[in-house]
Protein backbone atom coordinates (compact mmCIF):
# COMPACT_ATOMS: atom_id res chain seq x y z
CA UNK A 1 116.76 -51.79 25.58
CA UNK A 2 119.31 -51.90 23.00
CA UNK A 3 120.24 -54.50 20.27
CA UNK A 4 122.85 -54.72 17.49
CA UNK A 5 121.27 -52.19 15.31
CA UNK A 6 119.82 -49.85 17.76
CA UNK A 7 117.43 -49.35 20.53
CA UNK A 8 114.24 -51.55 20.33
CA UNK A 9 110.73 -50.73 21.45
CA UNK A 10 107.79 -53.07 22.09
CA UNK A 11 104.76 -52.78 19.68
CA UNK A 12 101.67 -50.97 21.33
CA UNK A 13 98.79 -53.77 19.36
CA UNK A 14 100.66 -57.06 19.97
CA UNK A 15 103.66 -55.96 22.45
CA UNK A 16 106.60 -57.82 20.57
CA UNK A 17 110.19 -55.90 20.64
CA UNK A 18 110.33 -54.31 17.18
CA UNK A 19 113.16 -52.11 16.09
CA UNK A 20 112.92 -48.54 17.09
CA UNK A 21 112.43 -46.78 13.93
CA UNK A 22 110.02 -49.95 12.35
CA UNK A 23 107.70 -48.41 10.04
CA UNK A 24 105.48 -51.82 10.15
CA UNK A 25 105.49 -54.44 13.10
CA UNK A 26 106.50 -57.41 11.19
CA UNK A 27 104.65 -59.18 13.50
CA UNK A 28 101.29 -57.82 13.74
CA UNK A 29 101.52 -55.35 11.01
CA UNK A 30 100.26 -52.64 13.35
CA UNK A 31 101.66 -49.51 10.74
CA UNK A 32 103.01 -46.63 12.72
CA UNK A 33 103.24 -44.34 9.36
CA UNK A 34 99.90 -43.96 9.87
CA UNK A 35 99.41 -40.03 10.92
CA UNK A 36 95.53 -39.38 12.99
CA UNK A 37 93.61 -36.83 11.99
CA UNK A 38 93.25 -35.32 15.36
CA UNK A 39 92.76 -36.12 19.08
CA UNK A 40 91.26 -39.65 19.86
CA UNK A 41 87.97 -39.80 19.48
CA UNK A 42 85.97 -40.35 22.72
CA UNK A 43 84.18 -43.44 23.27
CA UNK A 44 80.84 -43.03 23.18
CA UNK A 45 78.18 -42.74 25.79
CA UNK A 46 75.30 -45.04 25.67
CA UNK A 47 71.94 -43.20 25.86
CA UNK A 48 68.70 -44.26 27.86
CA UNK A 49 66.77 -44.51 24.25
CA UNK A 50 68.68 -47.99 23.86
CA UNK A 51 67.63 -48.88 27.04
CA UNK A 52 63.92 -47.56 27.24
CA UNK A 53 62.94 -48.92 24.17
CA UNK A 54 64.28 -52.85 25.06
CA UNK A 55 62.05 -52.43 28.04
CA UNK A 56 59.05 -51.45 25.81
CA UNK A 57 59.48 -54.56 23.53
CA UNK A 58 59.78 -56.72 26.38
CA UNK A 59 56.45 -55.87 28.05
CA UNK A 60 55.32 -55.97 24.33
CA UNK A 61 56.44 -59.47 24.21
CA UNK A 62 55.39 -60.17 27.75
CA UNK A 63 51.68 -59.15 26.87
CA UNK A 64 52.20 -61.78 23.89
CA UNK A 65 52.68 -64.65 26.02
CA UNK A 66 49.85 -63.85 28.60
CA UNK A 67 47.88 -63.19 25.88
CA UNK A 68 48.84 -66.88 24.10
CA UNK A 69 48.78 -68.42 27.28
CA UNK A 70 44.86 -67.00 28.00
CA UNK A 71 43.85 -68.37 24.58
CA UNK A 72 45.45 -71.80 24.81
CA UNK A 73 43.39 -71.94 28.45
CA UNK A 74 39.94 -71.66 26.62
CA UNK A 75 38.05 -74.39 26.59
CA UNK A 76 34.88 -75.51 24.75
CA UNK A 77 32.88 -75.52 27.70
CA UNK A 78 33.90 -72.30 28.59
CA UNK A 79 32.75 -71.32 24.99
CA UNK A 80 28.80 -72.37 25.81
CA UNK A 81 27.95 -69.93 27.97
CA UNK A 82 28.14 -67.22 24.54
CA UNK A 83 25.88 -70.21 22.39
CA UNK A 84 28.96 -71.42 20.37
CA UNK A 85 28.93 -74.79 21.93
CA UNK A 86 25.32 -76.02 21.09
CA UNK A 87 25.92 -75.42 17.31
CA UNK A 88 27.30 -78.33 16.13
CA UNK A 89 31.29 -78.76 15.13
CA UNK A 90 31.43 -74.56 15.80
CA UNK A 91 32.53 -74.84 18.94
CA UNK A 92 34.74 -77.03 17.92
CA UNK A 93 36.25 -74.67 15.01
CA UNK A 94 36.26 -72.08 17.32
CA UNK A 95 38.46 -73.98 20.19
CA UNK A 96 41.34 -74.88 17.44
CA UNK A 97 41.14 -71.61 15.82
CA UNK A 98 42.13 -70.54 19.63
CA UNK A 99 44.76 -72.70 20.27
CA UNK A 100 46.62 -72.06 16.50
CA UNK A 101 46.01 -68.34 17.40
CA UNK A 102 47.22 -68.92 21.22
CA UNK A 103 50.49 -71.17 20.17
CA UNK A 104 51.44 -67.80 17.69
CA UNK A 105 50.80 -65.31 20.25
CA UNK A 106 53.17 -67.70 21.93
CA UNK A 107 55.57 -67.86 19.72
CA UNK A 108 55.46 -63.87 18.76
CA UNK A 109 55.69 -63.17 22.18
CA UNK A 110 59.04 -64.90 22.80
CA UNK A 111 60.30 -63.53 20.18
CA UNK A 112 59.59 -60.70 21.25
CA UNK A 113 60.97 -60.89 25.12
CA UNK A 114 64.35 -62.22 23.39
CA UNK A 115 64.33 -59.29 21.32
CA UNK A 116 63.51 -56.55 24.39
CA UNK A 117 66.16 -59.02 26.15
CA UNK A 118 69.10 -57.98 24.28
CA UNK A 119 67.59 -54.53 23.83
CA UNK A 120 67.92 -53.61 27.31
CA UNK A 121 71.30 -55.58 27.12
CA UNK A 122 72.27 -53.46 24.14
CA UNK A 123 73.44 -56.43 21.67
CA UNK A 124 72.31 -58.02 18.82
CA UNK A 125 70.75 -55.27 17.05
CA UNK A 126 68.95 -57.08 14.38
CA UNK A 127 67.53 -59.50 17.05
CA UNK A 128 66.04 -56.64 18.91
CA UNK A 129 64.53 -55.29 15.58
CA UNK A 130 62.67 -58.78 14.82
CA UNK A 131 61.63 -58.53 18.65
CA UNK A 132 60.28 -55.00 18.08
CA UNK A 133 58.43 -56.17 14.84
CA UNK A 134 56.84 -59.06 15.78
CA UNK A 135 56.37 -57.29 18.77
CA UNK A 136 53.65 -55.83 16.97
CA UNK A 137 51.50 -58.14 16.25
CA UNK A 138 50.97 -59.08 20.36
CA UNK A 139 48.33 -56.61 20.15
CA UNK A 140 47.28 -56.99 23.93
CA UNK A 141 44.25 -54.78 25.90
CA UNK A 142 43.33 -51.51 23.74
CA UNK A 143 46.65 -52.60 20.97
CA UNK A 144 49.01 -50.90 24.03
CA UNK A 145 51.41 -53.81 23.30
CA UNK A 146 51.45 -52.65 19.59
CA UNK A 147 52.22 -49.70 20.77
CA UNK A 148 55.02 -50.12 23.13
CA UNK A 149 56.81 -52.20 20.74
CA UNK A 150 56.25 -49.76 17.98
CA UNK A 151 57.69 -46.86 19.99
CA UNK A 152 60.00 -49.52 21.41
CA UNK A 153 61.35 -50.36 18.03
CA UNK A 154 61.44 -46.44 17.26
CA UNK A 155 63.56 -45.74 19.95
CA UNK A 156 66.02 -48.98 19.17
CA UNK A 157 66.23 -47.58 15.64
CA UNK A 158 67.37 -44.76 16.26
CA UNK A 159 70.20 -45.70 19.45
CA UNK A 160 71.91 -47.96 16.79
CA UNK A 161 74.96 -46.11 18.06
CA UNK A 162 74.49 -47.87 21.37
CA UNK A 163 74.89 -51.57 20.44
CA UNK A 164 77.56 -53.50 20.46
């Protein structure tokens, strides 16, 4: 390739002809003055931490739901057989304190399987942290969910390197 002032070469960023000894692509500005420090760095490796700990927040989150969804199937009746229901306007109390609690174990828990979602996808980072932390709160059988999510979140935390 040759013009009237030289030889011509094509820009590696945006691939325009630029003169051969451009300091600057006056296109792009891509600046070949620029000297690297040493061989290319590689690209980096994504880990199975990333990937483990998404998985733990989802089953946190998971847990949540089931967990909701048990709560918002309790019904008064159901609530007579312990004595609650013959005490007037307790039972009552009791049901809607159930269903509030169910409808955030709900909520928590999708939260939650969004987060672990993109954790095991390995994007969003901050999403997958407010997964991991109200991941937390799902408690579930013996606080395992709590658990999972907090080693979940652990393990997130610390393949930041990983996400996109």
């Amino acid at each position: 390739m040759t013009s009237a002032g030289g030889t011509t070469r094509n820009c590696v960023k945006c691939g325009r002809s630029i003169a051969f000894d451009a300091n600057v692509c006056p296109y792009c500005g891509h600046d070949y003055r620029a000297v690297m420090a040493g061989p290319a760095a590689a690209p980096h490796e994504k880990g199975m931490l990333s990937l483990v700990g998404g998985i733990m927040i989802l089953i946190s989150g998971i847990t949540g739901l089931a967990i909701g969804g048990l709560l918002l199937a309790i019904n008064t009746s159901d609530l007579d057989q312990f004595g609650l229901g013959s005490i007037s306007g307790v039972g009552d109390t009791i049901h809607n304190i159930l269903m509030v609690c169910g409808a955030i174990f709900i909520i928590l828990g999708l939260i939650a399987v969004v987060g672990g979602y993109f954790g095991v996808r390995r994007q969003h980072f901050g999403l997958v942290i407010l997964g991991g932390v109200l991941g937390l709160f799902t408690i579930g059988p013996y606080g395992l969910a709590s658990l999972l999510a907090l080693v979940g979140l652990i393990l997130v935390a610390v393949a930041k390197k990983d996400f996109d």
